[in-house]
N, C-alpha and C. Protein backbone atom coordinates (compact mmCIF):
# COMPACT_ATOMS: atom_id res chain seq x y z
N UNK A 1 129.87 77.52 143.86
CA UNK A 1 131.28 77.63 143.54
C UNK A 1 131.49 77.03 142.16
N UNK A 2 132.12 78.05 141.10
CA UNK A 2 132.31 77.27 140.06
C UNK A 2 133.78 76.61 139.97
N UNK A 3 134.25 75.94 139.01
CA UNK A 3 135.31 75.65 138.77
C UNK A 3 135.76 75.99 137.28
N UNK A 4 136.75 75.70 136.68
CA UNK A 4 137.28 76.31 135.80
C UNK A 4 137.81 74.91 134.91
N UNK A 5 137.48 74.81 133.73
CA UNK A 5 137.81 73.21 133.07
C UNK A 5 138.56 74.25 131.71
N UNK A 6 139.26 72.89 131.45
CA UNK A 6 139.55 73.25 129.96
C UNK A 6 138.61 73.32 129.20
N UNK A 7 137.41 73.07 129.05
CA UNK A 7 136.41 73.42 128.17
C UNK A 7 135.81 74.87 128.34
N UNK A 8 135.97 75.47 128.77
CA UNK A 8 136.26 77.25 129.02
C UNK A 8 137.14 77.64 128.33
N UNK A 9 136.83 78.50 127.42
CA UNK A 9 137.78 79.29 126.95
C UNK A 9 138.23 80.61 127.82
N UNK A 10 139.27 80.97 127.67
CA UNK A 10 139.55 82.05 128.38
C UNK A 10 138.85 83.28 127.07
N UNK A 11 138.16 84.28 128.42
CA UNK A 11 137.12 85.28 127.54
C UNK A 11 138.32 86.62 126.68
N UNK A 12 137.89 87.32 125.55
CA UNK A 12 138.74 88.02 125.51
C UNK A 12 139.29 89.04 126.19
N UNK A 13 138.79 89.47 126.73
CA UNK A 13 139.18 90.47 127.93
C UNK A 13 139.91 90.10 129.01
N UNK A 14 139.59 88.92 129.46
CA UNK A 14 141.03 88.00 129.97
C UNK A 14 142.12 87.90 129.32
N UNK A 15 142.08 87.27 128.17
CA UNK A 15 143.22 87.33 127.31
C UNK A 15 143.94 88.74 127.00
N UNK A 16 143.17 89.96 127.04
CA UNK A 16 143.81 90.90 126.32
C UNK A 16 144.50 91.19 127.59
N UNK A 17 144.19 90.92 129.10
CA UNK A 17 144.34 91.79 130.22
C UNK A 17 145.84 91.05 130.40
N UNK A 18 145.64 89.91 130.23
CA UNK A 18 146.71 89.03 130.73
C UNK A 18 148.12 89.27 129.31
N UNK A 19 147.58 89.60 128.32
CA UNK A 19 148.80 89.94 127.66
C UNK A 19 149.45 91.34 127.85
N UNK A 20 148.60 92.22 128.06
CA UNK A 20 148.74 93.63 128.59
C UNK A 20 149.94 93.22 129.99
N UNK A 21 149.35 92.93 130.70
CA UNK A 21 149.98 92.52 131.83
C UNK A 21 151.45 91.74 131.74
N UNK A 22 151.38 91.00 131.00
CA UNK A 22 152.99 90.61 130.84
C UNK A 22 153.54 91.10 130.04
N UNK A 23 153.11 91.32 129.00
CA UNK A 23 153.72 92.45 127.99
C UNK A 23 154.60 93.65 128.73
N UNK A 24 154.07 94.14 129.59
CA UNK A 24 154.74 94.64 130.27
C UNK A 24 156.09 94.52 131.31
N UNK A 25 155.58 93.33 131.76
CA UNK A 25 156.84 92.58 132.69
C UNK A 25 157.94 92.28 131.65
N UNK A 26 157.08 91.99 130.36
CA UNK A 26 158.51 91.29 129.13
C UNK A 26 159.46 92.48 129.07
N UNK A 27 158.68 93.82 128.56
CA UNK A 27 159.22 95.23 128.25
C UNK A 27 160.22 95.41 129.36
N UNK A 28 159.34 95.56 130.38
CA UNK A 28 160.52 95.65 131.77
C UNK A 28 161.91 94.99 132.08
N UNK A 29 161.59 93.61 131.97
CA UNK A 29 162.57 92.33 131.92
C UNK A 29 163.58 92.51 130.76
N UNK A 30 163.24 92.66 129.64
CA UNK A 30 164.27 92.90 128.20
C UNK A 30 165.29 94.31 128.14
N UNK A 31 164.28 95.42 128.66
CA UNK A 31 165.58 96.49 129.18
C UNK A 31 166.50 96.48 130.21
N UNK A 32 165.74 95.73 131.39
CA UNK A 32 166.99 94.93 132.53
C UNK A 32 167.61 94.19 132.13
N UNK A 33 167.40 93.54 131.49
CA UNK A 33 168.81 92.49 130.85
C UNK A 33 169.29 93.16 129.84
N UNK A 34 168.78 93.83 128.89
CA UNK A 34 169.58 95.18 127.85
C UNK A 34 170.88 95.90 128.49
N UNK A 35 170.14 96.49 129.64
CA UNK A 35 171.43 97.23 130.67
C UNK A 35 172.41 96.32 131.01
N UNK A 36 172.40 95.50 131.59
CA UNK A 36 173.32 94.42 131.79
C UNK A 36 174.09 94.21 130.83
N UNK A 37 173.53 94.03 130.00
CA UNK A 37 174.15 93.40 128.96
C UNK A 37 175.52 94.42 128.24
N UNK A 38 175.34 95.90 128.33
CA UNK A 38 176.00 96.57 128.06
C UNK A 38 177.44 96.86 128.02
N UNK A 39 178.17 96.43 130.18
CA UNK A 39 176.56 97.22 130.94
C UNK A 39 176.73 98.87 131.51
N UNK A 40 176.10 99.15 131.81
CA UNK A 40 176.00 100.47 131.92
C UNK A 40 176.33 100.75 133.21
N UNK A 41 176.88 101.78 133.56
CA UNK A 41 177.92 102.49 134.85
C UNK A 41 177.25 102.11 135.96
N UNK A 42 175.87 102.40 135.99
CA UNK A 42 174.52 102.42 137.11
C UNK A 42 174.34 100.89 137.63
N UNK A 43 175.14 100.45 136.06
CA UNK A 43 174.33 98.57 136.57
C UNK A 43 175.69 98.29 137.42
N UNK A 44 176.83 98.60 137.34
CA UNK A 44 178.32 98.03 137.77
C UNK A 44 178.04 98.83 139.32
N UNK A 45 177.82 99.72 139.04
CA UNK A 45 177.69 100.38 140.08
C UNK A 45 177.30 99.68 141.57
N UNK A 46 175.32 99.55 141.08
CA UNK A 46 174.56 98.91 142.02
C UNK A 46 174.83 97.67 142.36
N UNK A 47 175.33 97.02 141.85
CA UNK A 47 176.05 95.39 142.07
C UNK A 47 177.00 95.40 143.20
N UNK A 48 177.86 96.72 142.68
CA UNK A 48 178.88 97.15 144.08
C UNK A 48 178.36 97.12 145.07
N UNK A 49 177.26 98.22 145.07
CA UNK A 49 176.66 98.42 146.61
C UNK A 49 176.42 97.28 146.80
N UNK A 50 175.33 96.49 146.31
CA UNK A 50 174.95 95.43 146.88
C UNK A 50 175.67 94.03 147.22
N UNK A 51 177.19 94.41 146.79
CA UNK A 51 178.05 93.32 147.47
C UNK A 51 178.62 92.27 146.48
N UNK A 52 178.21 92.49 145.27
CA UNK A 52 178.45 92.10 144.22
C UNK A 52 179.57 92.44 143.62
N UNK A 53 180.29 93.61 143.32
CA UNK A 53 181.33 93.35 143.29
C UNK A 53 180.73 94.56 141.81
N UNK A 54 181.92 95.30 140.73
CA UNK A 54 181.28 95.72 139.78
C UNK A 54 181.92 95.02 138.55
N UNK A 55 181.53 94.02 138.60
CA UNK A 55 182.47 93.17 137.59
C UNK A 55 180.99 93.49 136.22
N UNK A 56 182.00 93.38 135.22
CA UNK A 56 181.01 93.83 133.80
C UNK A 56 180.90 92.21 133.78
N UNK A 57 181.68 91.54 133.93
CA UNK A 57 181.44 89.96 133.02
C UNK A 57 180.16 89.45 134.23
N UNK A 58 179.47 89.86 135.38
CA UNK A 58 178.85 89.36 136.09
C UNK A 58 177.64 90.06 136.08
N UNK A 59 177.68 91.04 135.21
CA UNK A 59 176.26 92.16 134.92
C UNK A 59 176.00 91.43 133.87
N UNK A 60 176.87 91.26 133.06
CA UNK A 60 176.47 90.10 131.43
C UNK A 60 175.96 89.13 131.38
N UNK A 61 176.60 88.09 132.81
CA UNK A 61 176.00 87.25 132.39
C UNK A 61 174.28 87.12 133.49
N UNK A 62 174.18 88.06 134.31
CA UNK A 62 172.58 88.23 134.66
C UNK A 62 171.60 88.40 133.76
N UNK A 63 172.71 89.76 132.88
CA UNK A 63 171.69 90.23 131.51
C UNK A 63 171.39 88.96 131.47
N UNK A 64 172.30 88.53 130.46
CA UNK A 64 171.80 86.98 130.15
C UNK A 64 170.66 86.31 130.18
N UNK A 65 170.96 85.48 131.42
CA UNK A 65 170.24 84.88 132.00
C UNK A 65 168.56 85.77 132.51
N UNK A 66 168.67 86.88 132.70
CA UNK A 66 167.42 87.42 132.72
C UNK A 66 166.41 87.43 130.99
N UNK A 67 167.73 87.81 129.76
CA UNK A 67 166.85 87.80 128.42
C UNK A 67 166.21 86.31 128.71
N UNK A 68 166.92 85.11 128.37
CA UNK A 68 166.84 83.77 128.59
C UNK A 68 165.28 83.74 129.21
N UNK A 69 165.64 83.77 130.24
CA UNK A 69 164.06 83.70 131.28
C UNK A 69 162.66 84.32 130.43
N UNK A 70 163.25 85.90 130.59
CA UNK A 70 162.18 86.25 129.68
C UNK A 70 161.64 86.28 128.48
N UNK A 71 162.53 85.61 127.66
CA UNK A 71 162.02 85.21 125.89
C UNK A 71 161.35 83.94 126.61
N UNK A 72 161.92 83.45 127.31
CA UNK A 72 161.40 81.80 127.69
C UNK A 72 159.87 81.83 128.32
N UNK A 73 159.57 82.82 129.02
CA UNK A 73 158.23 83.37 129.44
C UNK A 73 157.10 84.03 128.28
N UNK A 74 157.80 84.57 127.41
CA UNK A 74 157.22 85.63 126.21
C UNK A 74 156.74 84.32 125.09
N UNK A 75 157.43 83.31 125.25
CA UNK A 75 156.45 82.11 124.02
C UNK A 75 155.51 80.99 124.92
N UNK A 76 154.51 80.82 124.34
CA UNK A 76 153.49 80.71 124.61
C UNK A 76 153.50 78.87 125.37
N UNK A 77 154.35 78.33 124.14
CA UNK A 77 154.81 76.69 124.54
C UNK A 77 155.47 76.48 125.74
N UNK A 78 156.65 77.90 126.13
CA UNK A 78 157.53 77.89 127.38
C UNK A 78 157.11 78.64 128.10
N UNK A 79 156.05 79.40 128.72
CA UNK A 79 155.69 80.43 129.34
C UNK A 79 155.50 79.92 130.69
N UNK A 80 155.08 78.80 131.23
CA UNK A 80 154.97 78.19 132.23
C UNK A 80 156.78 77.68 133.08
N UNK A 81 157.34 77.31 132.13
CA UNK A 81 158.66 77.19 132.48
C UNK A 81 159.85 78.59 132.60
N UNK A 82 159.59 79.73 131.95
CA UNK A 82 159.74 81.10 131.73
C UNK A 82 159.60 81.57 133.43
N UNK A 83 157.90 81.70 133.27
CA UNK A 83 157.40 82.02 135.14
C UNK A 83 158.25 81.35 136.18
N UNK A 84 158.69 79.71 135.85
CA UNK A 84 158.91 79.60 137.01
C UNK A 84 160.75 79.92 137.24
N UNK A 85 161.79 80.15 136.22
CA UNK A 85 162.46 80.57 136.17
C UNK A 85 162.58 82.00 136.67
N UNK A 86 162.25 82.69 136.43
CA UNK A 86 161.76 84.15 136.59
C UNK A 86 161.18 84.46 138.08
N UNK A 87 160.69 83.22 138.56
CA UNK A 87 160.12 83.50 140.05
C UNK A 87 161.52 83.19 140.92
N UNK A 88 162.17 82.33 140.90
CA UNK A 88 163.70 81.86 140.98
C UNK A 88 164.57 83.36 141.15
N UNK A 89 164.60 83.66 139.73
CA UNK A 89 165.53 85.32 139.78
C UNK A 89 164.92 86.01 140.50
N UNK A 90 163.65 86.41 140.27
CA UNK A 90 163.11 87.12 141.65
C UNK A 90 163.29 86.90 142.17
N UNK A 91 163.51 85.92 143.02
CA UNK A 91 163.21 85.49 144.78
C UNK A 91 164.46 85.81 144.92
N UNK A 92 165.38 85.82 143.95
CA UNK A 92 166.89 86.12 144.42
C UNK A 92 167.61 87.47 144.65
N UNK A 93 166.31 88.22 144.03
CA UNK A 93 166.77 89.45 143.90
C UNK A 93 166.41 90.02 145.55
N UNK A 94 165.26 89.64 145.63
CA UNK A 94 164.37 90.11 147.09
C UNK A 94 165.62 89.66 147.91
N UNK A 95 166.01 88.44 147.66
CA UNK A 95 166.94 88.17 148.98
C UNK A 95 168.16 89.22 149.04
N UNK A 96 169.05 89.27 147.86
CA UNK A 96 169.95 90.54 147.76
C UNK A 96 169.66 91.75 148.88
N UNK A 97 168.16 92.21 148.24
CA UNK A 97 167.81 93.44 148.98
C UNK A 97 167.44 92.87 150.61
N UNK A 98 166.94 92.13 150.55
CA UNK A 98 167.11 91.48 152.36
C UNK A 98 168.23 91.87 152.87
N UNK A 99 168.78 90.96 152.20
CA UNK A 99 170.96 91.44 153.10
C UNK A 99 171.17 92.83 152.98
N UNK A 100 171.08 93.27 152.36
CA UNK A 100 171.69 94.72 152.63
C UNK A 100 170.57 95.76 153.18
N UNK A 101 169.74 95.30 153.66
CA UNK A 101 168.63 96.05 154.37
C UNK A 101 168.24 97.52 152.92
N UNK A 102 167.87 97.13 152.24
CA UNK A 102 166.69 97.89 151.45
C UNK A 102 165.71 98.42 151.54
N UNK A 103 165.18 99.79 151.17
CA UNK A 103 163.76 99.74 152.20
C UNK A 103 163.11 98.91 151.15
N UNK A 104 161.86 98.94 152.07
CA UNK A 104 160.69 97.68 151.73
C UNK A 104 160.06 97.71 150.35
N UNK A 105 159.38 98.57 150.48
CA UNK A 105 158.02 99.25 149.38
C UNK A 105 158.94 98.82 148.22
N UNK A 106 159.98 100.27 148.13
CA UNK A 106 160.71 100.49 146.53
C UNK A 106 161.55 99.41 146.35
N UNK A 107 162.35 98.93 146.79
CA UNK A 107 163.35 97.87 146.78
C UNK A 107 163.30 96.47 146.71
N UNK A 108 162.73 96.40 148.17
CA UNK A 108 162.43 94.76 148.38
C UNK A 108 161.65 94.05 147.78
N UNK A 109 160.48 95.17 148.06
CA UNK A 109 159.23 94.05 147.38
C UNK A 109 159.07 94.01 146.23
N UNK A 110 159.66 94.93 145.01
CA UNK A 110 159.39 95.07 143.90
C UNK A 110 159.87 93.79 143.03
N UNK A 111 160.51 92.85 143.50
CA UNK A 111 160.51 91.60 143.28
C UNK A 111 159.34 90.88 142.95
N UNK A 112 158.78 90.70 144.28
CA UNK A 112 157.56 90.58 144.55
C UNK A 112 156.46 90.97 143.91
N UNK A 113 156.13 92.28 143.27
CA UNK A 113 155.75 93.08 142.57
C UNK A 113 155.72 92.16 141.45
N UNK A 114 156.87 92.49 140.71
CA UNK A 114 157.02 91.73 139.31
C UNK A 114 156.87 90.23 139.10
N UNK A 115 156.96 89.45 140.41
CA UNK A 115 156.69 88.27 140.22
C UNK A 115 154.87 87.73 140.35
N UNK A 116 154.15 88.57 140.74
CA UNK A 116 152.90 88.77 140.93
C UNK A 116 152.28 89.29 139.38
N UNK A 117 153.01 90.15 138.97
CA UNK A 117 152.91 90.46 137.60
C UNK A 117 153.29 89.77 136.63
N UNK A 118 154.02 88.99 136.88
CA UNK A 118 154.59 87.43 135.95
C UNK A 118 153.25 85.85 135.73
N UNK A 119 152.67 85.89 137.03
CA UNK A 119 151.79 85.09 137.48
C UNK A 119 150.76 85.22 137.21
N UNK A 120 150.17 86.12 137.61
CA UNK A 120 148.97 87.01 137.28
C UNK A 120 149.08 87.11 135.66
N UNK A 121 149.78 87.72 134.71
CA UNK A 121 149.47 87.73 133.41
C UNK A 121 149.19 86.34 132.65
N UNK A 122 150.29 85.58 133.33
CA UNK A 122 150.07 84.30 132.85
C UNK A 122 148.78 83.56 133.20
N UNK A 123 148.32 84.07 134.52
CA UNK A 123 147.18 82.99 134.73
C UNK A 123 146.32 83.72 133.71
N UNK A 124 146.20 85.13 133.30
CA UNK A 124 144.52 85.42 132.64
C UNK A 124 144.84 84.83 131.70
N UNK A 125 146.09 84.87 130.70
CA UNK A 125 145.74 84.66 129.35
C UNK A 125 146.32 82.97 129.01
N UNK A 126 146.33 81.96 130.23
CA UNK A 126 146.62 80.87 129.97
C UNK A 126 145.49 79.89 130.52
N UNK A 127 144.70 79.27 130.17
CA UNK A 127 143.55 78.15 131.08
C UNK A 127 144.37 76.98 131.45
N UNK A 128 144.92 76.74 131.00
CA UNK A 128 145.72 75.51 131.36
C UNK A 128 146.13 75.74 133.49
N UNK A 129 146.79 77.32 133.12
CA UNK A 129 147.12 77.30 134.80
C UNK A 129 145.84 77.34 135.60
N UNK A 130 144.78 78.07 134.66
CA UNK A 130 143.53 78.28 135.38
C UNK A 130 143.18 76.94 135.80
N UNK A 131 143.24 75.94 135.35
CA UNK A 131 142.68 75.03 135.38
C UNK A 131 143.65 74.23 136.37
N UNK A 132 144.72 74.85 136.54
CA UNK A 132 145.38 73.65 137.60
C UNK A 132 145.46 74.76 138.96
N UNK A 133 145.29 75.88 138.76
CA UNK A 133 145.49 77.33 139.69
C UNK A 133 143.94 77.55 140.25
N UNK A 134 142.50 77.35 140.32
CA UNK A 134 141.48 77.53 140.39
C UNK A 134 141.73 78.85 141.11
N UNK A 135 141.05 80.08 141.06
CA UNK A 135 140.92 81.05 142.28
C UNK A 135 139.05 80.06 142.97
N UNK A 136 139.36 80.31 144.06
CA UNK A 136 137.91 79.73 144.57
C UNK A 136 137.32 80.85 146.00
């Protein structure tokens, strides 16, 4: 069994995988809070259904708070504090879709999804988590 020290560098192909990988969640995350921010008919809309109400000043300030999270994840000094913010909004979102019975796959879990994809990018291209995260 090995372990994983800070004297390991993370290899490049880790690094590239793990920026690939959130790079993506960032892309994802910055047009969800883009829409919001707007917000756009679809975003007032779905808030309705989901019990939210279609208030624009309450799509704004998610945008918000979702850019926030994710610039806060996207630099390298805050990326650890970013994730765990971001796991927070997720978990909140999953719960949303809980209450109103969502199906699973597309809806619910895609929380889940993205927060796995938040984690996961961060662990390849960060040793620091590796090193406190071991996979064993």
């Amino acid at each position: 069994m090995s372990t994983i020290t800070l004297d390991r560098p993370v290899s490049r192909a880790e690094s590239w995988s793990g920026r690939f990988l959130s790079g993506l969640v960032i892309l994802f995350l910055l047009f969800d809070g883009a829409i919001k921010l707007i917000p756009l008919d679809v975003v007032t809309q779905t808030m309705d259904q989901m019990g939210y109400g279609a208030s624009d000043s309450t799509a704004r300030a998610l945008g918000f708070i979702t850019i926030i999270c994710t610039v806060l994840y996207a630099l390298p000094q805050t990326s650890l504090f970013g994730a765990i913010l971001l796991t927070g909004y997720l978990g909140g979102a999953i719960a949303s879709h809980v209450r109103i019975g969502s199906p699973l796959f597309s809806h619910l879990l895609f929380g889940l999804y993205l927060g796995l994809m938040v984690w996961g990018g961060l662990w390849l291209r960060d040793r620091r988590l590796r090193a406190l995260l071991p996979l064993r």
